[in-house]
Protein backbone atom coordinates (compact mmCIF):
# COMPACT_ATOMS: atom_id res chain seq x y z
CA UNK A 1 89.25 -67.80 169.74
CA UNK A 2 90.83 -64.74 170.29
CA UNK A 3 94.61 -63.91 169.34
CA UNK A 4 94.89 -62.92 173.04
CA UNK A 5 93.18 -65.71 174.14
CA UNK A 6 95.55 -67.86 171.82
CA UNK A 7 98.64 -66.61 173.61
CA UNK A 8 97.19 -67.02 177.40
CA UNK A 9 96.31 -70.66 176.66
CA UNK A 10 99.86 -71.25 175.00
CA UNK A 11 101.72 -69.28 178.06
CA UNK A 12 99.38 -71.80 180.86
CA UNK A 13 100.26 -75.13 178.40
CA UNK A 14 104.08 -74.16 178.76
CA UNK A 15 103.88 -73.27 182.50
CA UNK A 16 102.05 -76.38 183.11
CA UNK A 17 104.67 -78.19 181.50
CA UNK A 18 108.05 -76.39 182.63
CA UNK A 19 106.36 -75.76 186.14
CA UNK A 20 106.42 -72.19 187.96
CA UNK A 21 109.84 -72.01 190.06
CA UNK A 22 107.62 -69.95 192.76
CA UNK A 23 104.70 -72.28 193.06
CA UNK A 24 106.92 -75.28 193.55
CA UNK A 25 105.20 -77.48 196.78
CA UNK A 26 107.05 -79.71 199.14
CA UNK A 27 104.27 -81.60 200.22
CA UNK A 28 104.06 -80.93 203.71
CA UNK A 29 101.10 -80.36 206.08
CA UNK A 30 99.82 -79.87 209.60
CA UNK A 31 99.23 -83.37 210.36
CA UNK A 32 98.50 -83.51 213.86
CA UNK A 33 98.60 -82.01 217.59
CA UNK A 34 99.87 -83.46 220.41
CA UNK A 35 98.43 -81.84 222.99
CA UNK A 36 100.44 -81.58 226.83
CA UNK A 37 97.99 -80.07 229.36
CA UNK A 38 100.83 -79.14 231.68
CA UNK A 39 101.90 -75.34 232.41
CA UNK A 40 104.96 -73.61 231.58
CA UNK A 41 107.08 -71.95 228.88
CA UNK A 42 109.00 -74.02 226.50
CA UNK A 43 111.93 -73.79 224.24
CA UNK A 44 113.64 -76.35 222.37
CA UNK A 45 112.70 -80.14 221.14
CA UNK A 46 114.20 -83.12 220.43
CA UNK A 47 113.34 -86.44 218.63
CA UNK A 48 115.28 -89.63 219.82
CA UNK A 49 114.25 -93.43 218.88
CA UNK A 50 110.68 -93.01 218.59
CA UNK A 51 110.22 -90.07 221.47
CA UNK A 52 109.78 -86.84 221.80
CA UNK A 53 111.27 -84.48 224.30
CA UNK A 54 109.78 -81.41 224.89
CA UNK A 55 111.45 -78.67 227.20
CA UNK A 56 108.24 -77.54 229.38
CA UNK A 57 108.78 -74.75 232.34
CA UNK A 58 111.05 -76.69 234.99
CA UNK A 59 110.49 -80.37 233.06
CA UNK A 60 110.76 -82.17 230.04
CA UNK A 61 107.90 -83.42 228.67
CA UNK A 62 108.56 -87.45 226.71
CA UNK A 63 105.86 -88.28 224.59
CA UNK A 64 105.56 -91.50 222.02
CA UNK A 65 106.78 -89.84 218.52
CA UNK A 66 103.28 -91.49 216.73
CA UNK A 67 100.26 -91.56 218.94
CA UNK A 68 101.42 -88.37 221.18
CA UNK A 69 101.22 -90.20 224.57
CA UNK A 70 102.86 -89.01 227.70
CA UNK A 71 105.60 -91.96 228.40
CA UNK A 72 107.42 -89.61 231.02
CA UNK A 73 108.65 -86.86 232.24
CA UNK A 74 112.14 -85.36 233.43
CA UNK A 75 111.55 -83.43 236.73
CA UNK A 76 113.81 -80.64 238.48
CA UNK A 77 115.32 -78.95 235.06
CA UNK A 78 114.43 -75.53 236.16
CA UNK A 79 114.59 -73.25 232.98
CA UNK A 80 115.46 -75.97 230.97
CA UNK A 81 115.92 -75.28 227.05
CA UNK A 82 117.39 -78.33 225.30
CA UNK A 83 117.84 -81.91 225.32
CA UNK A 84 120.84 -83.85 223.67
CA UNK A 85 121.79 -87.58 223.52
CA UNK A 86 125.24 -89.38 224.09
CA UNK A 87 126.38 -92.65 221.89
CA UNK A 88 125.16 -94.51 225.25
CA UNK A 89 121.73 -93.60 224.94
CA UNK A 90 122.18 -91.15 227.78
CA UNK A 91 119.85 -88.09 228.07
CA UNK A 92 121.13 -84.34 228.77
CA UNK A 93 118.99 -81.33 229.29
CA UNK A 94 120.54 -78.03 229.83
CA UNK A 95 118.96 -76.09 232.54
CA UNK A 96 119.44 -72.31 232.44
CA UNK A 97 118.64 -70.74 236.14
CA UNK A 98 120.19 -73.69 237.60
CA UNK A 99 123.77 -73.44 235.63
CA UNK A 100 123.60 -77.48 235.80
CA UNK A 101 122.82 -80.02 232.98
CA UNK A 102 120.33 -83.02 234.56
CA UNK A 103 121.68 -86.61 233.10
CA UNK A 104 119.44 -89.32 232.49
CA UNK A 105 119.09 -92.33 231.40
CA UNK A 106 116.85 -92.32 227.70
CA UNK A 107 115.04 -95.78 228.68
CA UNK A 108 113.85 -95.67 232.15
CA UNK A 109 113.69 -91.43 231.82
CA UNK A 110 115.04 -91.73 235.92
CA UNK A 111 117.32 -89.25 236.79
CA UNK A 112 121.18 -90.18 237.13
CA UNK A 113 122.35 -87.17 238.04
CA UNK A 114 123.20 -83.17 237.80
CA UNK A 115 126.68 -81.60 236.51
CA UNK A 116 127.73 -78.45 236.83
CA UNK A 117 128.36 -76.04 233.63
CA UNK A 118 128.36 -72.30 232.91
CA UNK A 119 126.73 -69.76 233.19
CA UNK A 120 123.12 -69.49 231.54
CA UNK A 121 123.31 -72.93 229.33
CA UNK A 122 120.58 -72.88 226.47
CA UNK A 123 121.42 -75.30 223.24
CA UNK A 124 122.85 -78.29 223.96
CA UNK A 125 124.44 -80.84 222.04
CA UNK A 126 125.95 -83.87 221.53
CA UNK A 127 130.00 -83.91 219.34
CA UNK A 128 130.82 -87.21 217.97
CA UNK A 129 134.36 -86.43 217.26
CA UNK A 130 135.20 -85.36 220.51
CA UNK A 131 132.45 -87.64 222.44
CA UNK A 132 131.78 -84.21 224.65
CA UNK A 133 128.48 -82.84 225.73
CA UNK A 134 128.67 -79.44 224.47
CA UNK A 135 126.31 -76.31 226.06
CA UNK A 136 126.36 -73.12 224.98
CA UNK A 137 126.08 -70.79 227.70
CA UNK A 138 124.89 -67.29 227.06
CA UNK A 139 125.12 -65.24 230.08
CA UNK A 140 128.86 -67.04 229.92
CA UNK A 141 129.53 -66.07 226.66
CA UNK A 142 131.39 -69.57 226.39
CA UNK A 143 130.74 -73.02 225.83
CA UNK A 144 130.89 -76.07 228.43
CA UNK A 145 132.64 -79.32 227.26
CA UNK A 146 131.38 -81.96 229.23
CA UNK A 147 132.85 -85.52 229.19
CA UNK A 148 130.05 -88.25 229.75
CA UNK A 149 131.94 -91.01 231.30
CA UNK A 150 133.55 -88.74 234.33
CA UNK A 151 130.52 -86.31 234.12
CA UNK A 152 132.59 -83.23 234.75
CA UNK A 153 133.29 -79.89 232.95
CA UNK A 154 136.54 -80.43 230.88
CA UNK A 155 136.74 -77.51 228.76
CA UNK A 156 135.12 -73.94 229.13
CA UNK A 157 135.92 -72.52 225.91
CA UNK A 158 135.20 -68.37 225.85
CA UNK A 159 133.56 -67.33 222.50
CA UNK A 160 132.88 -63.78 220.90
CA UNK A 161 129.46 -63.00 222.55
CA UNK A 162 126.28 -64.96 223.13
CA UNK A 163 126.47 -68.44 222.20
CA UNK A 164 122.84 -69.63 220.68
CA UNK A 165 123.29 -73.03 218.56
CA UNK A 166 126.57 -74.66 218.07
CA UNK A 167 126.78 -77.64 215.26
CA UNK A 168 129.81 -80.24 214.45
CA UNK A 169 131.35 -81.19 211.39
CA UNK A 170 132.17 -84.49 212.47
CA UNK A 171 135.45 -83.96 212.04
CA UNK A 172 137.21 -81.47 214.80
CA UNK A 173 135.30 -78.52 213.96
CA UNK A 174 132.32 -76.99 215.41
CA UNK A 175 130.50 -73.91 214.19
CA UNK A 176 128.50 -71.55 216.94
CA UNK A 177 126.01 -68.89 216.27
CA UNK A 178 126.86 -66.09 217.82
CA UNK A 179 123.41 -64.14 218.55
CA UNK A 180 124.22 -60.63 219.89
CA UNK A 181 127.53 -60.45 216.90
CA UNK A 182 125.63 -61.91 213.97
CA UNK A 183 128.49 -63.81 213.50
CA UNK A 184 129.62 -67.72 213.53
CA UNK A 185 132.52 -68.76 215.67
CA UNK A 186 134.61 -71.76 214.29
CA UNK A 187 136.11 -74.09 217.09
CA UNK A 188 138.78 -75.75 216.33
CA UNK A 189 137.80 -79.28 219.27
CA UNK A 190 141.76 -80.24 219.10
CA UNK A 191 142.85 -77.02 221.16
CA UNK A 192 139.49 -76.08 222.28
CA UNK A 193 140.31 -72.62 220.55
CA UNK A 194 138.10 -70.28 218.44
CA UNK A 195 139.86 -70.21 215.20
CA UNK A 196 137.81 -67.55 212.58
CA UNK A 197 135.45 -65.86 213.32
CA UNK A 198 132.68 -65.30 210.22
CA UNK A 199 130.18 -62.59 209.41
CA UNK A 200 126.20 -63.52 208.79
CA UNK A 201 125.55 -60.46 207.17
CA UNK A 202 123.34 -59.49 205.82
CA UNK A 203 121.91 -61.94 208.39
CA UNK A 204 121.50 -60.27 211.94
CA UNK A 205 120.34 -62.06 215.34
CA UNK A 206 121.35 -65.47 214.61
CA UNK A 207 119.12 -68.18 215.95
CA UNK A 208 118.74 -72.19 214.62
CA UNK A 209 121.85 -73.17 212.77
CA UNK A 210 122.38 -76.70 210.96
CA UNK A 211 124.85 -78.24 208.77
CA UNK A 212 124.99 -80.53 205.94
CA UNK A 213 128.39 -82.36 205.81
CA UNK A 214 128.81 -83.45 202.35
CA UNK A 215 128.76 -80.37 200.85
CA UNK A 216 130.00 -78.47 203.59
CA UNK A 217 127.43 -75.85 203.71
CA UNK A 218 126.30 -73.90 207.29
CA UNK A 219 122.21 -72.79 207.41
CA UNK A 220 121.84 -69.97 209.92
CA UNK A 221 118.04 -68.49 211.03
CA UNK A 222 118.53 -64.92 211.14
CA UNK A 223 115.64 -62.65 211.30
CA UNK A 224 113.36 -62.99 207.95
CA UNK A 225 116.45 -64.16 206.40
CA UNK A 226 118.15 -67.93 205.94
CA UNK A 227 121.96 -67.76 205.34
CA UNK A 228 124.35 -70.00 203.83
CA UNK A 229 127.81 -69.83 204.64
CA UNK A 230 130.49 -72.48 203.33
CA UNK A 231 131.81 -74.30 206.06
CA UNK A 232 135.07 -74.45 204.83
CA UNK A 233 135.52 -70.62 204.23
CA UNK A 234 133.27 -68.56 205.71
CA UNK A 235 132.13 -67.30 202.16
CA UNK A 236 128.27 -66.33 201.76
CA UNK A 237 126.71 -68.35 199.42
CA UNK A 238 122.85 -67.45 199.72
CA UNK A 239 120.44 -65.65 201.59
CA UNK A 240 116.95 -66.42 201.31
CA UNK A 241 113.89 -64.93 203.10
CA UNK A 242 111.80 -66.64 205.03
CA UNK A 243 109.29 -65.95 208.08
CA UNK A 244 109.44 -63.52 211.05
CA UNK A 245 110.69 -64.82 213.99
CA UNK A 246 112.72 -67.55 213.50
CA UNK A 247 114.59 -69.61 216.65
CA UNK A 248 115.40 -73.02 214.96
CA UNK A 249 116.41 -74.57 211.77
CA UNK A 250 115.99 -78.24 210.92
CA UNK A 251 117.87 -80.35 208.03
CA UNK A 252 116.61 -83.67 206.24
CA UNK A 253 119.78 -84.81 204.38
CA UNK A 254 117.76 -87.62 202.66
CA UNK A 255 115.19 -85.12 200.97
CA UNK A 256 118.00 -82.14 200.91
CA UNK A 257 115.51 -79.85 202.58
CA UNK A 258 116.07 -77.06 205.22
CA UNK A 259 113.69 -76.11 207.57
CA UNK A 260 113.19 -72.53 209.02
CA UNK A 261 110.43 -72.65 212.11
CA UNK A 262 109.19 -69.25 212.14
CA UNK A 263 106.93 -67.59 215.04
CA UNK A 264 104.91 -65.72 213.20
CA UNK A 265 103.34 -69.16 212.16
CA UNK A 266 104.84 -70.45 209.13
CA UNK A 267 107.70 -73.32 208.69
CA UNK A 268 109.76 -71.86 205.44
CA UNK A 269 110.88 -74.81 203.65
CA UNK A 270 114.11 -74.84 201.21
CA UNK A 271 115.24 -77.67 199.02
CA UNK A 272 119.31 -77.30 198.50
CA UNK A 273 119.28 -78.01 194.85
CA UNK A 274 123.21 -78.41 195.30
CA UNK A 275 126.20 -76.92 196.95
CA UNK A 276 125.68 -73.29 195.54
CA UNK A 277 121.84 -73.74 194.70
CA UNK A 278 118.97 -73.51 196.82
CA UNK A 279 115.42 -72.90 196.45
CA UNK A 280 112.22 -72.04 198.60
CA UNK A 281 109.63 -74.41 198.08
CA UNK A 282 106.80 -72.58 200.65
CA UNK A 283 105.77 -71.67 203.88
CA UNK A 284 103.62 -73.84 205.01
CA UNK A 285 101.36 -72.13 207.36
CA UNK A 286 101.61 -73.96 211.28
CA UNK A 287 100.94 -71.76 214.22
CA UNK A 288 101.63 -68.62 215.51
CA UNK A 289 104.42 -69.25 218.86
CA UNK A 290 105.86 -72.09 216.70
CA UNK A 291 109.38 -71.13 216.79
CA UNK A 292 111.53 -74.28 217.46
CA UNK A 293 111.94 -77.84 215.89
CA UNK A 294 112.97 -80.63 215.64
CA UNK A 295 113.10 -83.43 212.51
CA UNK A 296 113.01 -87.07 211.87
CA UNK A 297 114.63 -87.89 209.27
CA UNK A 298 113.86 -91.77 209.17
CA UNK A 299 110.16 -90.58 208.21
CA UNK A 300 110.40 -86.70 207.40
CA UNK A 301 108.59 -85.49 209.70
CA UNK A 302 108.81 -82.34 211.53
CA UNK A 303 107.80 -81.17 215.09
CA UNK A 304 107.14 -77.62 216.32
CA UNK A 305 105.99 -76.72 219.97
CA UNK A 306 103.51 -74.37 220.25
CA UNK A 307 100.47 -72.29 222.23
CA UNK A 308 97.96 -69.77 221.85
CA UNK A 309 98.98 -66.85 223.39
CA UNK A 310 96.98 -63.85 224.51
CA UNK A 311 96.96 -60.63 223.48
CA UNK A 312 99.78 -57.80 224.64
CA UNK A 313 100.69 -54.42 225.42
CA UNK A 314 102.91 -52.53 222.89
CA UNK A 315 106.40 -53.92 223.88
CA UNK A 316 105.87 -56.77 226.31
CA UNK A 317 105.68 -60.10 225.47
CA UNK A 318 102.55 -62.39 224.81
CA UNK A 319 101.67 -64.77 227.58
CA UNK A 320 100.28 -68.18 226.65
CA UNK A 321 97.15 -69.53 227.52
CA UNK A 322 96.93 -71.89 230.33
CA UNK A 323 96.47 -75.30 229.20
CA UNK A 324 96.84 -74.74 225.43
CA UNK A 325 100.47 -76.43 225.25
CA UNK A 326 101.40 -79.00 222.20
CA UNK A 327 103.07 -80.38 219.80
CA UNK A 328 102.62 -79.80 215.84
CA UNK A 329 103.48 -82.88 213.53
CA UNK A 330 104.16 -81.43 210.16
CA UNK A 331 103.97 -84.85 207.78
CA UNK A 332 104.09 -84.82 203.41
């Protein structure tokens, strides 16, 4: 054998053994498709004891988390982008052209009701501190606090610019993703008061945001770009590329991983090796539209809506194809 030869078969013995940082795999696949015949846009998702809840045109779409079977659907949500949960077991979807967020009840999925909010409401979410449904209105450039019991508005709280994703720290504070600013806004719940206000960059257009509380770290989807701010200072502690057109970011804080759902068809996964470490694993290839998401924690799986769209012009936006709505289960 060759001296050359020699060296390559020493170099692939002792990258076999300490493993190639870059090739590292996380295991996870395009499992299945749930497929919802029904027209209609579609933004975000949810996963809530064993269902699914897909935003869908002017209803949510509830489908059985395993099989994929329709189990119900939430009518008159015109524009609706989100769906959040209560401690009651009370559904919320924000509805954006209707300024309202439809209430209903997670068992039966029958309507209980519509409250009024601000202006434009797109993520929605539920604060355990404060026990407030929280929406985050972007033609209002604020955020609605809504109080489940009396089902009224009881704090509009004006933030720096367009509100995308908001996320708690369980403990007073929540952090909001300010798109059009590239910036995070940190609420302080006691005065209902924007504290600090923190720059993303070199992040810009901040979509999904998520938070793991024990070590205080904030993940924002920016555009081909993860950051990682921490939570308790605003300080940038990574930035990490990832796929083009990102609008939501997932967290497992059993496996440590962060998700990045990314349009141009890929699902950028990250393992946070600790606090001030983190690591992408792959981009694991899903579907080209497949933008939000939503995880499950109790089994690790991950769901991303999705369609084929058709081809357009130069500057306008791609129309989906009638018919060709669904859901992608990403499993290890």
């Amino acid at each position: 054998m060759s001296k050359n030869l020699t060296c390559l078969s020493c170099s692939l013995i002792l990258c076999c053994l300490l493993g190639f940082e870059g090739f590292a795999q996380s295991g996870f696949h395009l499992a299945q498709r749930f497929k919802i015949p029904s027209g209609g846009g579609w933004d975000y998702i949810s996963v809530f004891k064993g269902r699914i809840y897909a935003s869908h045109g002017g209803q949510v779409n509830v489908l059985n988390e395993k099989t994929g079977d329709s189990v119900g659907v939430i009518p008159n949500t015109l524009g609706v982008h989100g769906i959040a949960f209560d401690a009651a077991g009370h559904g919320f979807t924000s509805n954006g052209r209707l300024n309202t967020i439809t209430e209903f009840d997670q068992k039966t999925n029958d309507t209980i009701g519509q409250i009024p909010v601000g202006q434009g409401p797109d993520a929605i979410m539920f604060d355990s501190y404060s026990g407030k449904i929280i929406t985050c209105n972007g033609r209002g450039h604020d955020l609605s606090l809504v109080d489940p019991a009396s089902r009224k508005v009881v704090a509009t709280i004006p933030v720096g610019g367009k509100p995308e994703t908001a996320v708690s720290d369980g403990a007073g504070k929540l952090y909001v993703n300010i798109e059009d600013k590239s910036q995070i806004d940190v609420v302080d719940l006691a005065s209902n008061q924007v504290k600090q206000s923190w720059s993303l960059a070199p992040g810009e257009g901040p979509t999904g945001l998520e938070i793991d509380r024990k070590s205080m770290r904030l993940f924002a989807g920016c555009d081909k770009m993860l950051i990682v701010l921490n939570a308790r200072d605003g300080k940038l502690v990574a930035n990490i590329p990832i796929g083009d057109g990102c609008d939501g970011v997932g967290f497992d804080n059993n496996l440590h991983y962060v998700f990045a759902s990314c349009g141009e068809g890929t699902l950028s996964v990250i393992e946070e090796k600790s606090a001030d470490s983190f690591q992408l694993l792959e981009k694991v290839p899903t579907q080209r539209s497949a933008r939000t998401i939503a995880v499950d924690e109790s089994n690790h799986e991950v769901f991303l809506p999705a369609a084929e769209m058709q081809a357009a012009p130069a500057g306008e936006r791609p129309r989906m194809v009638p018919g060709t709505f669904q859901i992608l289960v990403i499993s290890r």
